[in-house]
Every structure is written in C-alpha cells, then in structure tokens.
PDB file of N, CA and C in Angstrom:
ATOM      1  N   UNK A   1      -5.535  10.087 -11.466  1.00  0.00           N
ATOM      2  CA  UNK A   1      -6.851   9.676 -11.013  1.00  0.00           C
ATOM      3  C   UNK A   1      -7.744  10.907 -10.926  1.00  0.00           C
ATOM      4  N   UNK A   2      -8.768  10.787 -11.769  1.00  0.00           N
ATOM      5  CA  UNK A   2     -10.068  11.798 -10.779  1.00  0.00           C
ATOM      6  C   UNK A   2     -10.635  12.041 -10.010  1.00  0.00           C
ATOM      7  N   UNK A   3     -11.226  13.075  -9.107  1.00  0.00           N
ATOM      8  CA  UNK A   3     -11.579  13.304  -8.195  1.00  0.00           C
ATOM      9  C   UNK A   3     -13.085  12.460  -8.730  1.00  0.00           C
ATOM     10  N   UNK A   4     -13.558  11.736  -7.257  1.00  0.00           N
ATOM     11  CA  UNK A   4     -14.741  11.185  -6.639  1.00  0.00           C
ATOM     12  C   UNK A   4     -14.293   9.213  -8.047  1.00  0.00           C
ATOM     13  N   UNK A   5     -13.539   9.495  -8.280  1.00  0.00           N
ATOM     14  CA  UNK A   5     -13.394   7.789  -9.173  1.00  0.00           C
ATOM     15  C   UNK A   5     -12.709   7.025  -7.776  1.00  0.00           C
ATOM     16  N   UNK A   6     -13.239   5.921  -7.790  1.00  0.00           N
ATOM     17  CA  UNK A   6     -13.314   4.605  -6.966  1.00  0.00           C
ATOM     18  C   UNK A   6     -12.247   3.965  -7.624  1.00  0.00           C
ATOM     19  N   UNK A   7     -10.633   3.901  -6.502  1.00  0.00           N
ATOM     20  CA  UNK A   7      -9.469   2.943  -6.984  1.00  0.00           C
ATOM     21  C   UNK A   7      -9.228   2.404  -6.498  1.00  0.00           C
ATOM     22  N   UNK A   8      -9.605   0.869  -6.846  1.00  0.00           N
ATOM     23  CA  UNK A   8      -9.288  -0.627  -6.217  1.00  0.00           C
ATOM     24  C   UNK A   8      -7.903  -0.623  -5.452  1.00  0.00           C
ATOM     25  N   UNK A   9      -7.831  -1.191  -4.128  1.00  0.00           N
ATOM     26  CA  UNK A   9      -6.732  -1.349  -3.769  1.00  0.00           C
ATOM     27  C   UNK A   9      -6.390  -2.410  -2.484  1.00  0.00           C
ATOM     28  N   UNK A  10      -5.258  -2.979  -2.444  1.00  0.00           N
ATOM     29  CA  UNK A  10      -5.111  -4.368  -1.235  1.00  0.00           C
ATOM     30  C   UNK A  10      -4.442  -3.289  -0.246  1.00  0.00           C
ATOM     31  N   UNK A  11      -4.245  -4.122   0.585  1.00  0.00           N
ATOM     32  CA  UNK A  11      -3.409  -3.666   1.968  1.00  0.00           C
ATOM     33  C   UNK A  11      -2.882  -5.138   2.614  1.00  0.00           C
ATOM     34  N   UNK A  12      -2.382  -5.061   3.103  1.00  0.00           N
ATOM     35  CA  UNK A  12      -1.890  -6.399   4.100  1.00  0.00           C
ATOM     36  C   UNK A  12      -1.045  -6.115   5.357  1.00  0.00           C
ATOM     37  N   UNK A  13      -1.859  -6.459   6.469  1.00  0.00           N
ATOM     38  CA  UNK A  13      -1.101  -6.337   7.823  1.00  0.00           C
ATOM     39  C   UNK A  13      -0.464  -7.203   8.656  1.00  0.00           C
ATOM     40  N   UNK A  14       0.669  -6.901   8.407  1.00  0.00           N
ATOM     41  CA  UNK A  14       1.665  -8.012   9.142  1.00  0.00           C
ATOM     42  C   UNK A  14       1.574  -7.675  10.630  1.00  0.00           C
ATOM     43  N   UNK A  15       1.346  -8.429  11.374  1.00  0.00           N
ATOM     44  CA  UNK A  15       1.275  -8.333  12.534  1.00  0.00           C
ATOM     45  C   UNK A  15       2.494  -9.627  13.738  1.00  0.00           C
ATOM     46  N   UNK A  16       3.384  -9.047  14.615  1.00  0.00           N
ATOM     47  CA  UNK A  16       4.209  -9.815  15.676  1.00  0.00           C
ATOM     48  C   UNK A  16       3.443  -9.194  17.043  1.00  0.00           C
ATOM     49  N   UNK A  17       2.890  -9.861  17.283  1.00  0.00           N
ATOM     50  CA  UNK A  17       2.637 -10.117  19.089  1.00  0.00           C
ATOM     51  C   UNK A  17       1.785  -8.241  18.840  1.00  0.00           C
ATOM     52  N   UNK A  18       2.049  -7.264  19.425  1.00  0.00           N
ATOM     53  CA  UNK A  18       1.455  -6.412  19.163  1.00  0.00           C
ATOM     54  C   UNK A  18       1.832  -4.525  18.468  1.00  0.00           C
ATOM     55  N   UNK A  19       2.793  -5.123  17.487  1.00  0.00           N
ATOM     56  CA  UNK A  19       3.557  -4.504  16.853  1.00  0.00           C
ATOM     57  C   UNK A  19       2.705  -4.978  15.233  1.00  0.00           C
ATOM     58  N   UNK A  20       2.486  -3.597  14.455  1.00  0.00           N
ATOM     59  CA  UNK A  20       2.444  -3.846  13.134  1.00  0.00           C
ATOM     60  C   UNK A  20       3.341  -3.152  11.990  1.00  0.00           C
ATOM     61  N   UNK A  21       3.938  -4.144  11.109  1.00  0.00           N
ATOM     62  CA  UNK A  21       4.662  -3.368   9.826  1.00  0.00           C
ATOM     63  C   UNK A  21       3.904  -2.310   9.321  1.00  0.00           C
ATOM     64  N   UNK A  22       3.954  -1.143   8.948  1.00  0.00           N
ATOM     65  CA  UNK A  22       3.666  -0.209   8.289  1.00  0.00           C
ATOM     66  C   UNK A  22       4.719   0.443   7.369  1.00  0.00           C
ATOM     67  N   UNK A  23       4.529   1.263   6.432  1.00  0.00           N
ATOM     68  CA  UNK A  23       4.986   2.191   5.570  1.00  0.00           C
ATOM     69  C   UNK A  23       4.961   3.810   5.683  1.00  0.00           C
ATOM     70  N   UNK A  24       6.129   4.588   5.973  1.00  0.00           N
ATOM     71  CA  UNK A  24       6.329   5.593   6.536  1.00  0.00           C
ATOM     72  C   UNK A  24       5.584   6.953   4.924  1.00  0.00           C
ATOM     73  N   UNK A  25       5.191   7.406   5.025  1.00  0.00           N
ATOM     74  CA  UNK A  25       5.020   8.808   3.826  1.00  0.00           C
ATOM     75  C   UNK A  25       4.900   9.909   3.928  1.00  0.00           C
ATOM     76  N   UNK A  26       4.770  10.656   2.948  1.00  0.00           N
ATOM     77  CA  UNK A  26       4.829  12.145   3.472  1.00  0.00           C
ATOM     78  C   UNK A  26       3.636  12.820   2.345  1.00  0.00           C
ATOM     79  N   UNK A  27       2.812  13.111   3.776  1.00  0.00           N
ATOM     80  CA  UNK A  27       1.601  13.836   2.354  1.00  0.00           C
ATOM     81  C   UNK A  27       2.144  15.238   1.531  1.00  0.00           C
ATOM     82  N   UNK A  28       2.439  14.974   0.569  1.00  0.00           N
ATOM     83  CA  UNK A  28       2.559  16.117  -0.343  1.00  0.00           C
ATOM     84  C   UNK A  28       2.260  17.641  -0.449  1.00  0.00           C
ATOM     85  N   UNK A  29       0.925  17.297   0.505  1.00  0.00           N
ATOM     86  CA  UNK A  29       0.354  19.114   0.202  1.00  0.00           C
ATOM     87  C   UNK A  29       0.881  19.433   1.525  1.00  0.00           C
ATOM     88  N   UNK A  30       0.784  18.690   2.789  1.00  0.00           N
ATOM     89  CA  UNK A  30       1.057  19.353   4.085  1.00  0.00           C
ATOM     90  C   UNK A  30       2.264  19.090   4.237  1.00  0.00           C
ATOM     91  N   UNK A  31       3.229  18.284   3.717  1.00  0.00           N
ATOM     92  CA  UNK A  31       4.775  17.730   4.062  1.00  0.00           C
ATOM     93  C   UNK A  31       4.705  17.100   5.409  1.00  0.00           C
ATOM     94  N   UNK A  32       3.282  16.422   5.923  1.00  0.00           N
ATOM     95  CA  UNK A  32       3.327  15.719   7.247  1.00  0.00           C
ATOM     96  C   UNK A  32       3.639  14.355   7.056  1.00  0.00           C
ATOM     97  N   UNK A  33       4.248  13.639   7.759  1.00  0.00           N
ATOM     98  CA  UNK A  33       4.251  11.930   7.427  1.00  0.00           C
ATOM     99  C   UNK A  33       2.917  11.617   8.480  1.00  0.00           C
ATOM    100  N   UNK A  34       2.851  10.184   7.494  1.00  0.00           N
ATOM    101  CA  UNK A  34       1.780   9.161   7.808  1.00  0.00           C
ATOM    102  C   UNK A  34       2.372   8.360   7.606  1.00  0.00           C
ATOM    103  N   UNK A  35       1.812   6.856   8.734  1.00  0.00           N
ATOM    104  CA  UNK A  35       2.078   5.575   8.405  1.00  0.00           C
ATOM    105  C   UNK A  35       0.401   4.582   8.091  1.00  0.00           C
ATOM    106  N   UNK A  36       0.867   3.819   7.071  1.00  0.00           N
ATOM    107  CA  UNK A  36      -0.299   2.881   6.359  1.00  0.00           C
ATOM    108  C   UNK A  36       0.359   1.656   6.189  1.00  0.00           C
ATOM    109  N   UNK A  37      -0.481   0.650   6.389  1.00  0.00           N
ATOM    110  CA  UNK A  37       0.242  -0.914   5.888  1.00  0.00           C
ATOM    111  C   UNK A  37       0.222  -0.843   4.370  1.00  0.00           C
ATOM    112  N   UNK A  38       1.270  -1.867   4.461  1.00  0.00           N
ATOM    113  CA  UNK A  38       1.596  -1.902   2.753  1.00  0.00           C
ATOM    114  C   UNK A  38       0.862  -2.550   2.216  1.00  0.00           C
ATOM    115  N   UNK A  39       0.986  -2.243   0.948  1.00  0.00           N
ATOM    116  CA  UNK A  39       0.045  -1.936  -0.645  1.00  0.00           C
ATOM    117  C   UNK A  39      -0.141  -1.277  -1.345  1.00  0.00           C
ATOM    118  N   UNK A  40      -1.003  -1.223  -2.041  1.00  0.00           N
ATOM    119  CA  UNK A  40      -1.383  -0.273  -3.460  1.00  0.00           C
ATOM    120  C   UNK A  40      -2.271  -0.703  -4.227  1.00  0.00           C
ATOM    121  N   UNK A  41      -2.379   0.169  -5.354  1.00  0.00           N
ATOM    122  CA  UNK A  41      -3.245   0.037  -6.387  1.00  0.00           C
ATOM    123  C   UNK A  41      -3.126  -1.141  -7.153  1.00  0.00           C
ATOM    124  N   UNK A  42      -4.524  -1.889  -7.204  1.00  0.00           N
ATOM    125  CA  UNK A  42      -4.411  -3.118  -8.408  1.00  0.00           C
ATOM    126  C   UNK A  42      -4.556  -2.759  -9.566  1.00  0.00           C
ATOM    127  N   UNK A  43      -3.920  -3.342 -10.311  1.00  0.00           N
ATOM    128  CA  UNK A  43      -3.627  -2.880 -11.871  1.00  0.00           C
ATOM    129  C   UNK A  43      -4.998  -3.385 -12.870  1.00  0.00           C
ATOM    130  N   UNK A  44      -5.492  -2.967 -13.759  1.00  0.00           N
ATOM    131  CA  UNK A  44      -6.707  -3.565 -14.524  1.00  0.00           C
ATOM    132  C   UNK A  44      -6.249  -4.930 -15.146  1.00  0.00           C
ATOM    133  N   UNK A  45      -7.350  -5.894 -14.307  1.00  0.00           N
ATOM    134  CA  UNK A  45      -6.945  -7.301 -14.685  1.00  0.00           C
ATOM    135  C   UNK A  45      -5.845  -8.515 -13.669  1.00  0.00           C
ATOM    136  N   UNK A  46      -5.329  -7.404 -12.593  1.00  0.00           N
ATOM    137  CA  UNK A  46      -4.298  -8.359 -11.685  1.00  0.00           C
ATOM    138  C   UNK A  46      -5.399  -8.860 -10.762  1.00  0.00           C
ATOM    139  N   UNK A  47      -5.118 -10.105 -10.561  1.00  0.00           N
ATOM    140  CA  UNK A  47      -6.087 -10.522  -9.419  1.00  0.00           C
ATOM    141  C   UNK A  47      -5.098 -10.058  -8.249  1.00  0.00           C
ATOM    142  N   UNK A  48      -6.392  -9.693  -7.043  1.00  0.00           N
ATOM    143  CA  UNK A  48      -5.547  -8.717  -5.482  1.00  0.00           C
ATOM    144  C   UNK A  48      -4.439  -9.618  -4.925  1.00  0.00           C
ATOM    145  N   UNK A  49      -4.436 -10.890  -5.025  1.00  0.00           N
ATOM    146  CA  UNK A  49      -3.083 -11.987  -4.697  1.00  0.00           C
ATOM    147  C   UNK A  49      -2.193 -11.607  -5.628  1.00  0.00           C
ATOM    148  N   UNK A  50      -2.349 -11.793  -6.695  1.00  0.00           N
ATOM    149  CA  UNK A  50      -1.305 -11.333  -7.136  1.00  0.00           C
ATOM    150  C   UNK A  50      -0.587  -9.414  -6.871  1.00  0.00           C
ATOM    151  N   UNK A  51      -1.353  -8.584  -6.953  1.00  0.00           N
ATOM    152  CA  UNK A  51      -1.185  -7.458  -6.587  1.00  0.00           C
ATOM    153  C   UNK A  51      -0.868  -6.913  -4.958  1.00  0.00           C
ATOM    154  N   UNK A  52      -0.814  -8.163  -4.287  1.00  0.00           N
ATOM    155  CA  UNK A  52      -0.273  -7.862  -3.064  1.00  0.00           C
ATOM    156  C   UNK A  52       0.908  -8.116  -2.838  1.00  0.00           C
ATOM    157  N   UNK A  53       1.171  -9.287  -3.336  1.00  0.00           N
ATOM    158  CA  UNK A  53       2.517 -10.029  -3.704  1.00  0.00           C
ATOM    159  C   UNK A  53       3.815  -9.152  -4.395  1.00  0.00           C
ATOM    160  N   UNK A  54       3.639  -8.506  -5.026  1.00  0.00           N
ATOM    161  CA  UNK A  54       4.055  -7.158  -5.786  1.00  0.00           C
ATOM    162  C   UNK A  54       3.629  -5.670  -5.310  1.00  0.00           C
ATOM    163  N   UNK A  55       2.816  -5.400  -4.875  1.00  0.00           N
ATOM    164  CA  UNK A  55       2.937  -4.553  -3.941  1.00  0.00           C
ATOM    165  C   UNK A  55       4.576  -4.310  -2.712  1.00  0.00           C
ATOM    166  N   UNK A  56       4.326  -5.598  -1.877  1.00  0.00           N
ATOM    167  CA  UNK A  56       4.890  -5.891  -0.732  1.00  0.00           C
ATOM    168  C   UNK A  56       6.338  -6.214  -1.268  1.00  0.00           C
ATOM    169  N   UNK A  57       6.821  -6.465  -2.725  1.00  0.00           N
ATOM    170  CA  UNK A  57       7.938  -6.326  -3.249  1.00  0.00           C
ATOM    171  C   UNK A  57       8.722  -5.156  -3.430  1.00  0.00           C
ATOM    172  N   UNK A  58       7.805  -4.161  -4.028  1.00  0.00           N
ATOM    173  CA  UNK A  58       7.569  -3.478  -4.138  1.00  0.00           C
ATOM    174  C   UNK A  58       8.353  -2.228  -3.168  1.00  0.00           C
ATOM    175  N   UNK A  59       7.511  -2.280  -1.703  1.00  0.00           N
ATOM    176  CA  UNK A  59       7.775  -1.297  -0.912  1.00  0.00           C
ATOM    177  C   UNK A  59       8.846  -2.087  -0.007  1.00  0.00           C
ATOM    178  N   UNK A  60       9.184  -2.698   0.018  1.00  0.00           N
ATOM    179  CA  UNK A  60      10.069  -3.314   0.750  1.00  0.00           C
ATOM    180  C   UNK A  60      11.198  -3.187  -0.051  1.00  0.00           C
ATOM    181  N   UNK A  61      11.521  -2.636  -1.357  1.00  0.00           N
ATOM    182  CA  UNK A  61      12.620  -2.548  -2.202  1.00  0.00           C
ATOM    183  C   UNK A  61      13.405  -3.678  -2.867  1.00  0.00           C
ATOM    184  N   UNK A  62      12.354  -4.375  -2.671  1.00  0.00           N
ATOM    185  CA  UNK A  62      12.724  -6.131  -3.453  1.00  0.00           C
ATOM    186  C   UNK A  62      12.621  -6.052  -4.686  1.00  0.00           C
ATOM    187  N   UNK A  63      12.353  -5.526  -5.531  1.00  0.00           N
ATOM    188  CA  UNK A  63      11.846  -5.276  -6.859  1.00  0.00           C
ATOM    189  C   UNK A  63      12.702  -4.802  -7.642  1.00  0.00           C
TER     190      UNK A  63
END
C-alpha cells in the first residue's frame, strides 16, 4: 500500500454483557502489541458481508 492511499476495510464487534472479542498484534516497527476487533481489508469487488465473513474466518483460524 502507499502512503496517504485510502484502504477499504470492515471490522466487527462482538460484544457479551461488557466484554469485547478483539485480536491481539504486534506493531512491527515498535514490537508493542495492540488489540483491534476483527477484520481486514476488502478485496476489489467483495461486497463488506462477504469480506467480513472471511475476515472473521480468517483470524479465528477457521480457514
């Protein structure tokens, strides 16, 4: 990706009572973790239902 280009992307937050699923990472340049709800990048042409659906396969290791 280039710097300042605009990349489409879903998220989806699962939420129980007041607990949310997230996804654990590790930023690369600082080696710090972050947590973000799961998702990702939509592919050119996936509609975001479908790209969430696969996403969430995805990071959950269903795939």
């Amino acid at each position: 990706m280039n710097p300042g280009q605009i990349r489409p992307i879903v998220v989806c937050v699962f939420r129980d009572g007041d607990r949310l699923l997230a996804a654990e990472f590790e930023d690369p340049a600082s080696g710090k973790l972050f947590y973000r709800p799961l998702g990702g990048a939509i592919h050119f042409g996936e509609y975001s239902r479908d790209c969430i659906v696969r996403e969430i396969w995805e990071e959950m290791g269903c795939d």
